[in-house]
N, C-alpha and C. Protein backbone atom coordinates (compact mmCIF):
# COMPACT_ATOMS: atom_id res chain seq x y z
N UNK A 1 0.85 -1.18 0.00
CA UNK A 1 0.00 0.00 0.00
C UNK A 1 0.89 1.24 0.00
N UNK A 2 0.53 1.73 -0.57
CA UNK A 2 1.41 3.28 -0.77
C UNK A 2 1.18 4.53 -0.14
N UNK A 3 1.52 5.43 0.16
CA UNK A 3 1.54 6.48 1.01
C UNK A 3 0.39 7.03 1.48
N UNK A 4 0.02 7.43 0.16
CA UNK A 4 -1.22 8.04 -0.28
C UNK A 4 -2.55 7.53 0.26
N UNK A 5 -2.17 6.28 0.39
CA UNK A 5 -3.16 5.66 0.51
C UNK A 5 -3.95 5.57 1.94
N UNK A 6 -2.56 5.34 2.74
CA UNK A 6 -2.53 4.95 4.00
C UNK A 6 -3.03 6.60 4.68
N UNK A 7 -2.43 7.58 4.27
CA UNK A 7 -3.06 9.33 4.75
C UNK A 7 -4.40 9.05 4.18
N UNK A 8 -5.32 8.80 2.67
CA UNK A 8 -6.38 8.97 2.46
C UNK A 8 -7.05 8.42 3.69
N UNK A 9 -6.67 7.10 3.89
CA UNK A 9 -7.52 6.40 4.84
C UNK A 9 -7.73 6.81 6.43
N UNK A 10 -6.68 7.29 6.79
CA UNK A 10 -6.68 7.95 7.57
C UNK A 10 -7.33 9.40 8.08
N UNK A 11 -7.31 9.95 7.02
CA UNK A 11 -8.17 11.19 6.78
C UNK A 11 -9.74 11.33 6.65
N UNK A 12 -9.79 10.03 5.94
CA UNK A 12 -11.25 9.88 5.88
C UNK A 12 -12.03 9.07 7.06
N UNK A 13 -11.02 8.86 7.89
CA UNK A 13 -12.01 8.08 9.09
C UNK A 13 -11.78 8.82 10.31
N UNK A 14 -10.22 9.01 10.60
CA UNK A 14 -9.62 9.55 12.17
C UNK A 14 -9.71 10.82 12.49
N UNK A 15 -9.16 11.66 11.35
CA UNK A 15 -9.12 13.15 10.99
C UNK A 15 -11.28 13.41 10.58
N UNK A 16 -11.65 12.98 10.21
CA UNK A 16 -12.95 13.29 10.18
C UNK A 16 -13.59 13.27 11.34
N UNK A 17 -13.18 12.36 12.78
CA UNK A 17 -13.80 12.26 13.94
C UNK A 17 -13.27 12.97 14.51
N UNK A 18 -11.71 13.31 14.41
CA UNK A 18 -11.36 14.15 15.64
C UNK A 18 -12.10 15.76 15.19
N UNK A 19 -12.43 15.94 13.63
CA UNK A 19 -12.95 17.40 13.56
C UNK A 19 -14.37 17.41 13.83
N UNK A 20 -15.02 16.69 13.77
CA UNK A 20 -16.38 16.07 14.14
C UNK A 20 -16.38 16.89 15.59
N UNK A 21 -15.75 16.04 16.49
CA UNK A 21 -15.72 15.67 18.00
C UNK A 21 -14.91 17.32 18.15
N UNK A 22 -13.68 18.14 17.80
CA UNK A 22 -13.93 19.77 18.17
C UNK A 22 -15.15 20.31 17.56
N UNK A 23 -15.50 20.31 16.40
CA UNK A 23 -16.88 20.92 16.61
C UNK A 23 -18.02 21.50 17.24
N UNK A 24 -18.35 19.67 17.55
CA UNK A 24 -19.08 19.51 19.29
C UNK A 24 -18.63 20.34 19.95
N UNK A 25 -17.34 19.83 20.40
CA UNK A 25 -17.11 20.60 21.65
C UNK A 25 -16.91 21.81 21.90
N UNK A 26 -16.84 22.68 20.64
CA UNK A 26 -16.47 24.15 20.54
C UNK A 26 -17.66 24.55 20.89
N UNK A 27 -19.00 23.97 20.09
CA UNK A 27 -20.32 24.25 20.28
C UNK A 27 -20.99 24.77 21.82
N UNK A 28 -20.34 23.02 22.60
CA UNK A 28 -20.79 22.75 23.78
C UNK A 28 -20.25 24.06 24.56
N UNK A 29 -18.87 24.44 24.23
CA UNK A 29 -17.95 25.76 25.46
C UNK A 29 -18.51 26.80 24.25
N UNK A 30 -18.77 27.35 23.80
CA UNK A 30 -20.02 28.40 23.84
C UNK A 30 -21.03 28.70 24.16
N UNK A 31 -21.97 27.46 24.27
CA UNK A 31 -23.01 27.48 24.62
C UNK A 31 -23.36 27.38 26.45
N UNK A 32 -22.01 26.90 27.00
CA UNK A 32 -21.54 26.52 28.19
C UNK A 32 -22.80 27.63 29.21
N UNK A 33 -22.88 26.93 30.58
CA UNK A 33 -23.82 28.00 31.59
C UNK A 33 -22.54 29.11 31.71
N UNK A 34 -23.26 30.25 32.18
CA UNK A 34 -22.08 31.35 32.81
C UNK A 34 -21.12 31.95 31.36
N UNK A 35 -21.50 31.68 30.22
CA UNK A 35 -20.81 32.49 29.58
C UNK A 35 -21.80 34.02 28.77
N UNK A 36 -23.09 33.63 29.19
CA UNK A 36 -23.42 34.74 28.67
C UNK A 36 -23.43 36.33 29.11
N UNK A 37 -22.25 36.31 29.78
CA UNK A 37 -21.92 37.60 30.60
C UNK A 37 -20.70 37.89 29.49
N UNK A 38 -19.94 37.44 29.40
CA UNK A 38 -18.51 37.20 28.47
C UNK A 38 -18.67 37.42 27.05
N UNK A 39 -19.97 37.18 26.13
CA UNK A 39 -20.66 37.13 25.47
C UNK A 39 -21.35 38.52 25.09
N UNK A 40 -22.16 38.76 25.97
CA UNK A 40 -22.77 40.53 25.97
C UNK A 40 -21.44 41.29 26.17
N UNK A 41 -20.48 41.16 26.95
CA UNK A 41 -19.55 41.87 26.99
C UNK A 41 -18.57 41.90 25.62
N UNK A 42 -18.46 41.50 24.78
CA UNK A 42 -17.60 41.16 23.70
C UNK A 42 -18.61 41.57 22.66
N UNK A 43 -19.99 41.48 22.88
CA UNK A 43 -20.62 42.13 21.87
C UNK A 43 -20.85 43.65 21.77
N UNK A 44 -20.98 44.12 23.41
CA UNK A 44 -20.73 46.00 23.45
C UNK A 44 -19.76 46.48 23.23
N UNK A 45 -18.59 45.73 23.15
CA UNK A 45 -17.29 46.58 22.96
C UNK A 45 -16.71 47.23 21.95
N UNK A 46 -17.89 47.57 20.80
CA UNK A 46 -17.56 48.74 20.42
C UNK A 46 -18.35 49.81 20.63
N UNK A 47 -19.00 49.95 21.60
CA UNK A 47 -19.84 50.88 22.38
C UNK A 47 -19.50 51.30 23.03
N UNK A 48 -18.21 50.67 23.70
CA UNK A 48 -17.52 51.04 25.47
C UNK A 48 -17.64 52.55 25.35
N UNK A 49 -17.40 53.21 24.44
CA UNK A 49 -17.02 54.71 24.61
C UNK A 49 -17.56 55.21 23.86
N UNK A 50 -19.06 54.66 23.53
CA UNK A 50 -19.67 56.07 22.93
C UNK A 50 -20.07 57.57 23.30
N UNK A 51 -20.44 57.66 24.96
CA UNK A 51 -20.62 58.97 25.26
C UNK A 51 -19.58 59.45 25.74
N UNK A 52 -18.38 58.77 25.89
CA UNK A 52 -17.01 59.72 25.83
C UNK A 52 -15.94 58.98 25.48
N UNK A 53 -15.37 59.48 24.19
CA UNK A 53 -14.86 58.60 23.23
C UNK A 53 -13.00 58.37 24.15
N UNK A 54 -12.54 57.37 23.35
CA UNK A 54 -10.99 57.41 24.27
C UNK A 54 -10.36 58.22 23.41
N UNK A 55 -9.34 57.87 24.83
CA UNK A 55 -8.22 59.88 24.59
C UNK A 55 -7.27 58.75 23.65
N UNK A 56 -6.63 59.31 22.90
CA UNK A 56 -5.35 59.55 21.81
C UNK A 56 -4.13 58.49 23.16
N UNK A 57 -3.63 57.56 22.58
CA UNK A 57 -2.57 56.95 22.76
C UNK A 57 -1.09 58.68 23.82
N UNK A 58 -1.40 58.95 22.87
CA UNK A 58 -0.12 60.23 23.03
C UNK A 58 -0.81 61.51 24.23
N UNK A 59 -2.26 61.33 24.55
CA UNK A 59 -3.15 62.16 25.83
C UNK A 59 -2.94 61.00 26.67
N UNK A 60 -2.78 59.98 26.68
CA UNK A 60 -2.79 58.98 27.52
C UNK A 60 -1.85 58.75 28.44
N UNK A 61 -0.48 59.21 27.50
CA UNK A 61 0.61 59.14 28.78
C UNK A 61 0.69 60.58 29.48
N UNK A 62 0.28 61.29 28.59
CA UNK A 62 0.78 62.50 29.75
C UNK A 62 -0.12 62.69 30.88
């Protein structure tokens, strides 16, 4: 059996479950209890400073 062969086979059974199975589990730790605080927060953040916008990198240090 030749190289090729032995990666196809491999790809099509092992590599298909292990991406299968992160999928899931990426699914599952998003959907996780207690993240929807982390969640709203990452979705306002480009709001943080709408009624007072941030100071300039270079107002910042002085």
């Amino acid at each position: 059996m030749d190289t090729y062969s032995i990666f196809r086979e491999i790809a099509d059974s092992w590599v298909l479950l292990a991406m299968f199975l992160f999928f899931v589990l990426t699914v599952l730790w998003v959907f996780r209890p207690g993240s929807r605080e982390l969640h709203k927060d990452a979705a306002n953040a480009p709001f943080r400073h709408e009624n007072q916008p941030a100071q300039d990198i270079e107002e910042a240090r002085q």
